[in-house]
Protein backbone atom coordinates (compact mmCIF):
# COMPACT_ATOMS: atom_id res chain seq x y z
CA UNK A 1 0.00 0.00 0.00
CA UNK A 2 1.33 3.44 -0.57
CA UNK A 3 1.47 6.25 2.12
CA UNK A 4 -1.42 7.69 0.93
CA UNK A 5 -3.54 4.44 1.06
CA UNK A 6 -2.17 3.63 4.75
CA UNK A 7 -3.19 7.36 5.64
CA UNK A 8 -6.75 6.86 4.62
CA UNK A 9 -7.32 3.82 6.47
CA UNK A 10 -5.39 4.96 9.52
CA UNK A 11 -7.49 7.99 9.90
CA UNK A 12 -10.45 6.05 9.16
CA UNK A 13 -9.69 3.63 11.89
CA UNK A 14 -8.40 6.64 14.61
CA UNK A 15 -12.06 8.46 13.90
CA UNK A 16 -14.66 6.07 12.98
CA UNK A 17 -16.48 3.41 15.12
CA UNK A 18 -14.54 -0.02 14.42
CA UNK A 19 -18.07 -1.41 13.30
CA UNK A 20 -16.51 -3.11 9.92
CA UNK A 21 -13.71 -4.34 8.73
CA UNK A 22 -13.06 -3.56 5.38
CA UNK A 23 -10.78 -5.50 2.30
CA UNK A 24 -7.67 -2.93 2.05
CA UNK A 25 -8.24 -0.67 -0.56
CA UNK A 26 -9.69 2.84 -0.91
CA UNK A 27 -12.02 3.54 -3.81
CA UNK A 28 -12.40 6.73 -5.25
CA UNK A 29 -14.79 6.47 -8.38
CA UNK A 30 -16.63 4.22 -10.28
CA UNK A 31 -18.48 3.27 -13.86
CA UNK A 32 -20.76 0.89 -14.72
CA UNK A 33 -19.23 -3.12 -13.03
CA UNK A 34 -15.73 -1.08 -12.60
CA UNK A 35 -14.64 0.75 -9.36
CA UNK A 36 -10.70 2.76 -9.42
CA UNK A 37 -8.96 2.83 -5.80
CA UNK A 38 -6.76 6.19 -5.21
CA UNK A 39 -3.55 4.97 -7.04
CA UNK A 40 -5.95 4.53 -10.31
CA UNK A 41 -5.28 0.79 -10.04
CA UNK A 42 -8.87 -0.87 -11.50
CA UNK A 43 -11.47 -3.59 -10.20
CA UNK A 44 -14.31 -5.49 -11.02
CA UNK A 45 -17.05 -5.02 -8.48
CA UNK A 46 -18.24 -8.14 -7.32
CA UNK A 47 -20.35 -6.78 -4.49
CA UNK A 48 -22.25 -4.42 -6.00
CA UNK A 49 -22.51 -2.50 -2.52
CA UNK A 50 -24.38 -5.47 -1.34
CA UNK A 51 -26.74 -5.15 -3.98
CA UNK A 52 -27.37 -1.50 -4.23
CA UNK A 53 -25.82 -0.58 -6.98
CA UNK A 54 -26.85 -3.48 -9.27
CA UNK A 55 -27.68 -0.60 -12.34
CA UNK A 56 -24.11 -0.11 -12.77
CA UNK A 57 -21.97 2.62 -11.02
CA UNK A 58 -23.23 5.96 -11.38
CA UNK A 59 -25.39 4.96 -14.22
CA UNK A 60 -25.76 8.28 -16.25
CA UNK A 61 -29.62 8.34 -16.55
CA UNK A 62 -30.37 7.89 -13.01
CA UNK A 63 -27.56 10.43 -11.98
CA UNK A 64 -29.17 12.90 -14.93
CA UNK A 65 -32.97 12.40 -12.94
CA UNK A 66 -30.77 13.47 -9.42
CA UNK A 67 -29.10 16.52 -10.35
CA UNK A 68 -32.21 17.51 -12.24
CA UNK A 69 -34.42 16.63 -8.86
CA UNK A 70 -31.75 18.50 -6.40
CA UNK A 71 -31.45 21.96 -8.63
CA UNK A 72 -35.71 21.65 -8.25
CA UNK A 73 -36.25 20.65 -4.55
CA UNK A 74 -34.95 17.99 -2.45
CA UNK A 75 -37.29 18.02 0.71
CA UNK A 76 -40.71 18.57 2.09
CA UNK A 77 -40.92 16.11 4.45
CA UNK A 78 -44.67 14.61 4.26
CA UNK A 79 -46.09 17.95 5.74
CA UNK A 80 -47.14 18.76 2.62
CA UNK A 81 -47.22 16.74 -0.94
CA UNK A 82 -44.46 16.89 -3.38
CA UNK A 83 -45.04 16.18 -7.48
CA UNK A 84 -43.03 12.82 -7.20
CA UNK A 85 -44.30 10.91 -4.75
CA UNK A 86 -47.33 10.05 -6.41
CA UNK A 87 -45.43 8.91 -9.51
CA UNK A 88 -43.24 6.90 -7.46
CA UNK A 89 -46.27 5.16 -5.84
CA UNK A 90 -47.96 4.53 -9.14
CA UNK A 91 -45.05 3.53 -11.41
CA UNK A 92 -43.96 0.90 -8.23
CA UNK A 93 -47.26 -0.32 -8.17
CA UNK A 94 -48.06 -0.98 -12.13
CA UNK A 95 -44.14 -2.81 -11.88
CA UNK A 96 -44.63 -5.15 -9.15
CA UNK A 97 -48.90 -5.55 -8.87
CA UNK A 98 -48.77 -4.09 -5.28
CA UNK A 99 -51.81 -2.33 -3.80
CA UNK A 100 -50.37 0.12 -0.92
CA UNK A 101 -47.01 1.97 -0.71
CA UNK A 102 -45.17 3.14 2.39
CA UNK A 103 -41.80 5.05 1.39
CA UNK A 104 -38.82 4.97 3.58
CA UNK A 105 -34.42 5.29 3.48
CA UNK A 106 -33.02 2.43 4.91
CA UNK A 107 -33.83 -1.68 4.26
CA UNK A 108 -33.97 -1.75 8.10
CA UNK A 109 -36.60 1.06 8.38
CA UNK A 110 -38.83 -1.35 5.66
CA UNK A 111 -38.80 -3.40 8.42
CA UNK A 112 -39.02 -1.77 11.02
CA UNK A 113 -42.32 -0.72 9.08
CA UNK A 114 -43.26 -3.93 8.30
CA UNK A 115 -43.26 -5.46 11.66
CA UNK A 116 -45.19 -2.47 13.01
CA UNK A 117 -47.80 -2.80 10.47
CA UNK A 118 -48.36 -6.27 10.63
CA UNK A 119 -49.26 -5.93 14.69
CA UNK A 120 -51.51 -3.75 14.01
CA UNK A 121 -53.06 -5.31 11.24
CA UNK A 122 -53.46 -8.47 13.59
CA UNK A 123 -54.75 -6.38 16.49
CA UNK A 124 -57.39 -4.52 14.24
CA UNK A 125 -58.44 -6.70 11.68
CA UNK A 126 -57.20 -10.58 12.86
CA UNK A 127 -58.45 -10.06 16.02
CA UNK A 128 -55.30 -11.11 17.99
CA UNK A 129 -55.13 -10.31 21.68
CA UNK A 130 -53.69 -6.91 22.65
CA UNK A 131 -49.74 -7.68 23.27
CA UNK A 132 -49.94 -11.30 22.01
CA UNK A 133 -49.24 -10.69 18.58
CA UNK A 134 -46.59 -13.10 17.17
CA UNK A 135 -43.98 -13.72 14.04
CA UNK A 136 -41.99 -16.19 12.82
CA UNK A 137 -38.96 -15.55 11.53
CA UNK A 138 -35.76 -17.97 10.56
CA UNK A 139 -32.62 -19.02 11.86
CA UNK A 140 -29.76 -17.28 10.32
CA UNK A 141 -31.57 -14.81 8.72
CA UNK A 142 -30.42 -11.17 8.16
CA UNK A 143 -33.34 -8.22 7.72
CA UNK A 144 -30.92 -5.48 9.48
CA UNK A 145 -29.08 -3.91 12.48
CA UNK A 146 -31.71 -1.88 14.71
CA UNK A 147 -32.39 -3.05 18.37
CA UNK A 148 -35.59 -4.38 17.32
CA UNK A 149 -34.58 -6.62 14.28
CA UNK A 150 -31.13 -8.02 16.05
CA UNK A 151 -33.53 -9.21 18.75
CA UNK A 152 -34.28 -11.62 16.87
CA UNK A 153 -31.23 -12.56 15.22
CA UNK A 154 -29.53 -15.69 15.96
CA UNK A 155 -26.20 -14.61 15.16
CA UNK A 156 -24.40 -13.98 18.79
CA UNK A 157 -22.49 -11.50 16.75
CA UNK A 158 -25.29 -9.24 16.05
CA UNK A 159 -26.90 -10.15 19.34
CA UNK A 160 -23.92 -9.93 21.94
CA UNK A 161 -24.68 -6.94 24.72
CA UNK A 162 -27.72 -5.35 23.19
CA UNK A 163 -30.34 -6.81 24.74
CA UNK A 164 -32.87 -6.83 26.54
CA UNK A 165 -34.83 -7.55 23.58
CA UNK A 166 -38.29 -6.98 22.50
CA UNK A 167 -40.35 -10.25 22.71
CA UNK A 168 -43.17 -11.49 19.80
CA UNK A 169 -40.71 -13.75 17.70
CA UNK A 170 -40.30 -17.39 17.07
CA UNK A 171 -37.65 -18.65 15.29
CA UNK A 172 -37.76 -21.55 13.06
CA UNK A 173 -35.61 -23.58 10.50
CA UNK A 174 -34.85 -21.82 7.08
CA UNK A 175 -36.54 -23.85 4.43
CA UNK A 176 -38.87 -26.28 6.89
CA UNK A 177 -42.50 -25.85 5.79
CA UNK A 178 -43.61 -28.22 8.28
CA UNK A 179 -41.37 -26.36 11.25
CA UNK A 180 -43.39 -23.38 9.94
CA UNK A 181 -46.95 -25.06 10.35
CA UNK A 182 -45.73 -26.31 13.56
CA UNK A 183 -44.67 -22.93 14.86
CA UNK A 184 -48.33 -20.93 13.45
CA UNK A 185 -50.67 -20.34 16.40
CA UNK A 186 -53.82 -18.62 16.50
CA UNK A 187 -51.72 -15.16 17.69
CA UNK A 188 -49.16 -15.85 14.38
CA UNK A 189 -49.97 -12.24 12.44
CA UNK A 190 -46.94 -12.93 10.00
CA UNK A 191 -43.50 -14.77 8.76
CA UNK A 192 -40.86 -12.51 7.80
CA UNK A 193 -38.39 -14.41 5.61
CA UNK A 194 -35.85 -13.91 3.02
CA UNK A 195 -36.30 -16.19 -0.05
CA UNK A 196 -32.57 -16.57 -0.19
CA UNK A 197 -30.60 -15.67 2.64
CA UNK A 198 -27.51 -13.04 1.64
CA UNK A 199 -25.95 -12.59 4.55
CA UNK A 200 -26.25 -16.46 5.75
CA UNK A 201 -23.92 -17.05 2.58
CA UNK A 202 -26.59 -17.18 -0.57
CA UNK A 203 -28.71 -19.66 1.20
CA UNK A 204 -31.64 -21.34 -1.21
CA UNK A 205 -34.46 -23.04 0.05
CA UNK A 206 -35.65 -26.48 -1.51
CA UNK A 207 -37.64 -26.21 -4.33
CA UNK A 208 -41.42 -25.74 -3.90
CA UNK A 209 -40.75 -24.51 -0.35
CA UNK A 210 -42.49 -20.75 -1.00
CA UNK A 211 -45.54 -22.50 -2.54
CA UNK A 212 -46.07 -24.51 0.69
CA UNK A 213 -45.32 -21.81 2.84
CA UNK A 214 -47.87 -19.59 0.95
CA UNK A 215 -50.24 -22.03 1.22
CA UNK A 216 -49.87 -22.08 4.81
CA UNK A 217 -49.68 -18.53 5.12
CA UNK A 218 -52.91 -18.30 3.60
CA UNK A 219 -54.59 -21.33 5.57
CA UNK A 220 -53.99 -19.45 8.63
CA UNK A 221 -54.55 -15.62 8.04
CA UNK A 222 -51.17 -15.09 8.28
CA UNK A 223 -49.39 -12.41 6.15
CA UNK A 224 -46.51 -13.75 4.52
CA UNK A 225 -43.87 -10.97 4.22
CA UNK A 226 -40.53 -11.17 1.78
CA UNK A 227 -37.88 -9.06 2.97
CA UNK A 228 -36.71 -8.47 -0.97
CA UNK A 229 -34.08 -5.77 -0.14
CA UNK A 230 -31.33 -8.19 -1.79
CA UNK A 231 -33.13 -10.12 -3.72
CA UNK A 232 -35.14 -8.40 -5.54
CA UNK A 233 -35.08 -6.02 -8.65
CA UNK A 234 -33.21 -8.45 -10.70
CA UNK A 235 -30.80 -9.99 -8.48
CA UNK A 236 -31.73 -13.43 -9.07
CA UNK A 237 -33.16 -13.05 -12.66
CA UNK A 238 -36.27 -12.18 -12.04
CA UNK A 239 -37.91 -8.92 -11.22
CA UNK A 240 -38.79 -10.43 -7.64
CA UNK A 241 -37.62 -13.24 -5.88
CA UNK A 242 -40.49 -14.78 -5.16
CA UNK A 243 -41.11 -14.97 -9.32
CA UNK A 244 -39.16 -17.85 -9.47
CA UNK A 245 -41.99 -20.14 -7.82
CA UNK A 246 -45.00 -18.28 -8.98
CA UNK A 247 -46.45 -16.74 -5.81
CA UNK A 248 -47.50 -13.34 -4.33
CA UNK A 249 -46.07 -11.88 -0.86
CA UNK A 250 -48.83 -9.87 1.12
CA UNK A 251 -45.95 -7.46 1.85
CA UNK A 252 -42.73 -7.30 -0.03
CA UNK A 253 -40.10 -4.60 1.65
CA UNK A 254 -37.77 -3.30 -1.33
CA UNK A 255 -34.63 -1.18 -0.66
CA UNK A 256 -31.00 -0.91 -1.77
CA UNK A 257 -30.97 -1.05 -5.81
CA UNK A 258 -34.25 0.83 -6.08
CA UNK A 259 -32.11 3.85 -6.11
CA UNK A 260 -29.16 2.19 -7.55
CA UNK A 261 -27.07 3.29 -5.31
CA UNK A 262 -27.44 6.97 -5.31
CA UNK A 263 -29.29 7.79 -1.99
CA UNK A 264 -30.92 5.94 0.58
CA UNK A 265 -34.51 4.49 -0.72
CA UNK A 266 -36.80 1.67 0.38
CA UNK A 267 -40.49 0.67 0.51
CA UNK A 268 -43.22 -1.57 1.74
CA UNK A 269 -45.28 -2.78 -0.81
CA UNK A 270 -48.51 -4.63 0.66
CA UNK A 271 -51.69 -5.27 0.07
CA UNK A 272 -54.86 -2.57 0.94
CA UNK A 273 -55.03 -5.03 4.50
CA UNK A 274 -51.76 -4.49 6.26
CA UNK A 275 -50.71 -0.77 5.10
CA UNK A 276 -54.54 0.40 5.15
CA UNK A 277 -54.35 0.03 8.62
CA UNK A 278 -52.17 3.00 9.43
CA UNK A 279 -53.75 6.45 10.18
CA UNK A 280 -52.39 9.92 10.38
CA UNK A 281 -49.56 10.44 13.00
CA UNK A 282 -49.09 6.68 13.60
CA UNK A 283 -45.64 6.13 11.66
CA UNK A 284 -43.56 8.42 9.55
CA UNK A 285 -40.32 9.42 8.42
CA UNK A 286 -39.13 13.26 7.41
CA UNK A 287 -36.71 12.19 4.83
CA UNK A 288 -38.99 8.72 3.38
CA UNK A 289 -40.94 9.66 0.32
CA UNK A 290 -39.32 12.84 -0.25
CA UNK A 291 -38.71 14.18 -3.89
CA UNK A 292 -34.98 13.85 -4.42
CA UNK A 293 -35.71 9.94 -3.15
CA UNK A 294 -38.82 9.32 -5.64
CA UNK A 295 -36.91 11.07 -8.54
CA UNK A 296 -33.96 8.20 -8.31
CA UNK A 297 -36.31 6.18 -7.94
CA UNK A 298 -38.18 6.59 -10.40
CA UNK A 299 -35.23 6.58 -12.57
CA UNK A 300 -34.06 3.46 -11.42
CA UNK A 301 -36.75 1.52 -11.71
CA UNK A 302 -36.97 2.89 -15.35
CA UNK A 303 -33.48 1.83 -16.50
CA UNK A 304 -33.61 -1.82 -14.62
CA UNK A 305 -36.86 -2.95 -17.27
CA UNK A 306 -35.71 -0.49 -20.33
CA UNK A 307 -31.85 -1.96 -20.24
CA UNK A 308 -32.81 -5.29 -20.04
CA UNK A 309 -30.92 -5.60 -16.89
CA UNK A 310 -33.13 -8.14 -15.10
CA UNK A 311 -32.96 -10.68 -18.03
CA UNK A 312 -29.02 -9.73 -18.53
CA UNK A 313 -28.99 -11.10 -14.80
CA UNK A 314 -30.47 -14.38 -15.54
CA UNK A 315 -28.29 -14.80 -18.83
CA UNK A 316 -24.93 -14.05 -17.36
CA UNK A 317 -25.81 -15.15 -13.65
CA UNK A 318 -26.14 -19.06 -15.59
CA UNK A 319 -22.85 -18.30 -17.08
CA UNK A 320 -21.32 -17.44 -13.96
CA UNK A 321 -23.08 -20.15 -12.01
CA UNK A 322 -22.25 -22.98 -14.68
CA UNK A 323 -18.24 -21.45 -14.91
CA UNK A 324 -18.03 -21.60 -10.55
CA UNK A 325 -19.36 -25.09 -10.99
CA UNK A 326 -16.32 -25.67 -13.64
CA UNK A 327 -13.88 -25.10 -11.62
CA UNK A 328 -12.05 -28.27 -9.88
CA UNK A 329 -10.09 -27.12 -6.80
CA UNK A 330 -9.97 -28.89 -3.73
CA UNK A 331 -10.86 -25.70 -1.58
CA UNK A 332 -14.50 -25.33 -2.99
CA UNK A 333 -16.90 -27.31 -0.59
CA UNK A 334 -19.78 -25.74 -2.94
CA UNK A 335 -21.08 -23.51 -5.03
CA UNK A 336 -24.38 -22.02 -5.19
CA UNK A 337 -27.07 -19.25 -6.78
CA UNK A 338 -29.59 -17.94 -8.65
CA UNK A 339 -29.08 -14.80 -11.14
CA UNK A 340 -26.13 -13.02 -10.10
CA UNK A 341 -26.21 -13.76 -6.45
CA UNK A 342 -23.60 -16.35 -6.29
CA UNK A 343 -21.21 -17.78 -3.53
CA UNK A 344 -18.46 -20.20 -3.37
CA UNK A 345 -18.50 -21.97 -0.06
CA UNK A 346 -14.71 -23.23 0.67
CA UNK A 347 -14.10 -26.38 3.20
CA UNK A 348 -13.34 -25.14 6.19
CA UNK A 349 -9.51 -26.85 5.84
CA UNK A 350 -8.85 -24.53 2.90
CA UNK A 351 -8.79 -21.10 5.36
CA UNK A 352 -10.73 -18.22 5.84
CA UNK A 353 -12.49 -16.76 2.65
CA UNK A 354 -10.93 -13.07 3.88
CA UNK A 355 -7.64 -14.60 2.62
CA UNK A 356 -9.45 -15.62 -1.02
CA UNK A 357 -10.65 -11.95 -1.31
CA UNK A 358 -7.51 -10.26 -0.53
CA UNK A 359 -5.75 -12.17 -3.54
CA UNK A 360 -8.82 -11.62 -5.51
CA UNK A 361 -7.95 -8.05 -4.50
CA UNK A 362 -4.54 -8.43 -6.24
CA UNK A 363 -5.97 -9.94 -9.43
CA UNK A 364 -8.18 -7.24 -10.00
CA UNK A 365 -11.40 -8.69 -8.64
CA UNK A 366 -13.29 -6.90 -5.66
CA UNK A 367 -15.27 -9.89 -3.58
CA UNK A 368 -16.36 -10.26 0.36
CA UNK A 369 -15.90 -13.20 2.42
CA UNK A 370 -19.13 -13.58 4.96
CA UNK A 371 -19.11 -16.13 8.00
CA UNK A 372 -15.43 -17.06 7.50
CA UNK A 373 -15.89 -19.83 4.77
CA UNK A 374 -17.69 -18.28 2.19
CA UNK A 375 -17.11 -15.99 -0.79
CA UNK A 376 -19.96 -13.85 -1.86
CA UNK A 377 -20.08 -12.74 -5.79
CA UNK A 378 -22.95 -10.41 -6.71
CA UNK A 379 -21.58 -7.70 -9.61
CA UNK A 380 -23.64 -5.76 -11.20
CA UNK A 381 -26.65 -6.54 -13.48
CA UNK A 382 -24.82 -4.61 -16.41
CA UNK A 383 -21.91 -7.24 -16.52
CA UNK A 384 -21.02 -8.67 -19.79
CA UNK A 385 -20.52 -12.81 -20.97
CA UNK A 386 -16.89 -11.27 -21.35
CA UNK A 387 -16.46 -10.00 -17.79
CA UNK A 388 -17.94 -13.16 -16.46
CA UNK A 389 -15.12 -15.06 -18.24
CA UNK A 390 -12.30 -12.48 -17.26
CA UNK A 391 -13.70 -12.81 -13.75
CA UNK A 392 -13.95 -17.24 -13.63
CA UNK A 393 -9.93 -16.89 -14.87
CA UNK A 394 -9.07 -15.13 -12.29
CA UNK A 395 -11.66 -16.98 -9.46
CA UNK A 396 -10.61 -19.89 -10.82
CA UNK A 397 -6.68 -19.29 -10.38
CA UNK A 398 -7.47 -17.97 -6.85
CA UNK A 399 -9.34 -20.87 -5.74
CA UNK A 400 -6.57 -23.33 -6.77
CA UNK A 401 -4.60 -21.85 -3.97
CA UNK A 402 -4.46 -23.26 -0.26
CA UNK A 403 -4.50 -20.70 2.36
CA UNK A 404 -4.86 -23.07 4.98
């Protein structure tokens, strides 16, 4: 590293919280799947910002539609109505067949939202008890960092000192339909899932699990809700997630790539049941819905279907899948995905993934190890069959190497 690389970090690390710990470089700009560190050296982005930037770094349409919102007007707050919002809402709505809108920044805020709305919904229109109100979520899932959601994480990571927690949540088996019927109870108002798990390592259920748990879902008034905020808008190929086994979510929570990467964005989509419970004053947000957020939006929402991005995904995601799969080295325990969210689990003799990225680092090739044995790989939608072969040479030369 030169000087000026070590000086960024080391200020970074004497000023900032020590809440990450990041591969050693320090970007400074970025196009389309490419990102440039500060000595100009060049990388394909295999990360994607976890997803959020999926249109391509600073994609020139959507960053045309911000500087064109911010020279207008940037904020209202909800006060009083702005001319984007209700585009937003109704361009959201025709794209994914959802009824009711709530706007908000963060993914965690969507759920946040989502878990207050389905309480009340089974207070007020279920009929649950006052305070009994109950939902299932999964076992090594990952919807976000607030006080609320870690409560009912089951990473000791995440959970470690921050308790006490709020009660209401059983936790059951990722991809068990029948743990799931045997967890629903007459207080059961919803089960907030992921339909692949990111964060767990690119987790997929077995087939036909979604179609038995919206079956059961449905059986027992209970609102099935897909926290999308990874999956969704093309990640896996498909507009939504839950595409690939033909259902419908009652509430589908949306975030990172629906402003593709420029600003904080995300959104509850439901159903007239669940979001038509909320009245005046009961939940908010000064920043969620404003115009600057709707206008990016709006724009990148419009350049994922128009570019072909979310069938680009399924094309080169097979590619990438099929070339992973290719590879014969001794450190790969498996490899997994669907679209372009891919990950190369290694056996747990082969070393810690961290050492895998940092020589992917070296090659050119920007990846993130997550719970120590696995390699995420999730570029952008806008990668080419050529930069999926580029990247496999390189993976492939990496992976033939023992760390252990």
């Amino acid at each position: 590293m030169s000087s000026s690389v070590i000086d960024f970090i080391a200020t970074e690390a004497r000023f900032g919280a020590r809440n990450y710990e990041p591969i050693g470089v320090v970007l400074s700009r970025g196009e389309g799947v490419w990102v440039w560190d500060t000595e100009g050296n060049r990388y394909l982005d295999c990360l994607s910002a976890y997803s959020a930037v999926s249109q391509g770094h600073c994609h020139p349409k959507i960053l045309a539609a911000m500087v064109e919102q911010a020279h207008r007007l940037t904020l209202t707050s909800r006060a009083f109505h702005n001319d984007q919002l209700a585009l937003f809402y109704e361009e959201i709505a025709a794209l994914t067949g959802s009824h009711k809108v709530l706007p908000m920044n963060s993914g965690a805020e969507a759920v946040e939202s989502a878990i207050k709305s389905v309480r009340k919904w089974g207070y007020e229109v279920k009929g649950v008890p006052d305070g009994q109100a109950e939902i299932i979520v999964c076992a090594n899932n990952f919807h976000g960092r607030t006080l609320g959601i870690v409560g009912f994480s089951t990473d000791p990571e995440t959970r470690g000192h921050f308790g006490p927690f709020a009660p209401g949540f059983k936790v059951i088996p990722f991809g068990d339909a029948t743990a799931l019927e045997e967890a629903i109870n007459p207080n059961t108002v919803a089960f907030l899932v992921e339909p692949i798990q990111g964060e767990a390592g690119v987790v997929i259920p077995p087939a036909g699990y979604f179609t038995e748990v919206r079956a059961l879902c449905t059986a027992n008034n209970v609102m099935l809700v897909l926290d999308e905020i990874q999956t969704g808008l093309g990640r896996t190929g498909k507009l939504l997630a839950e595409q690939h086994e033909g259902i419908e979510a009652d509430v589908t929570l949306l975030g990172k790539a629906l402003s593709g990467g420029f600003y904080p964005v995300s959104a509850v989509l439901s159903n007239n049941d669940v979001l038509g419970t909320l009245r005046p004053g009961q939940h908010g947000s000064t920043f969620g819905g404003n115009p600057l957020a709707c206008a990016v939006a709006r724009a990148a929402l419009r350049v994922l279907v128009e570019e072909g991005m979310i069938e680009n995904a399924a094309l080169q995601g097979a590619r990438f899948l099929e070339g992973l799969k290719a590879i014969r080295a001794n450190t790969i325990r498996e490899v997994r995905g669907r679209g372009l969210m891919l990950a190369v689990e290694l056996h747990p003799e082969a070393g810690r993934a961290r050492r895998y990225c940092e020589t992917l680092q070296g090659k050119g090739i920007l990846a993130k190890d997550t719970h120590e044995q696995t390699i995420r790989i999730a570029p952008p939608l806008v990668i080419t069959s050529d930069q999926v072969d580029w990247a496999l040479e390189r993976l492939a030369t990496t992976l033939t190497q023992d760390f252990s």
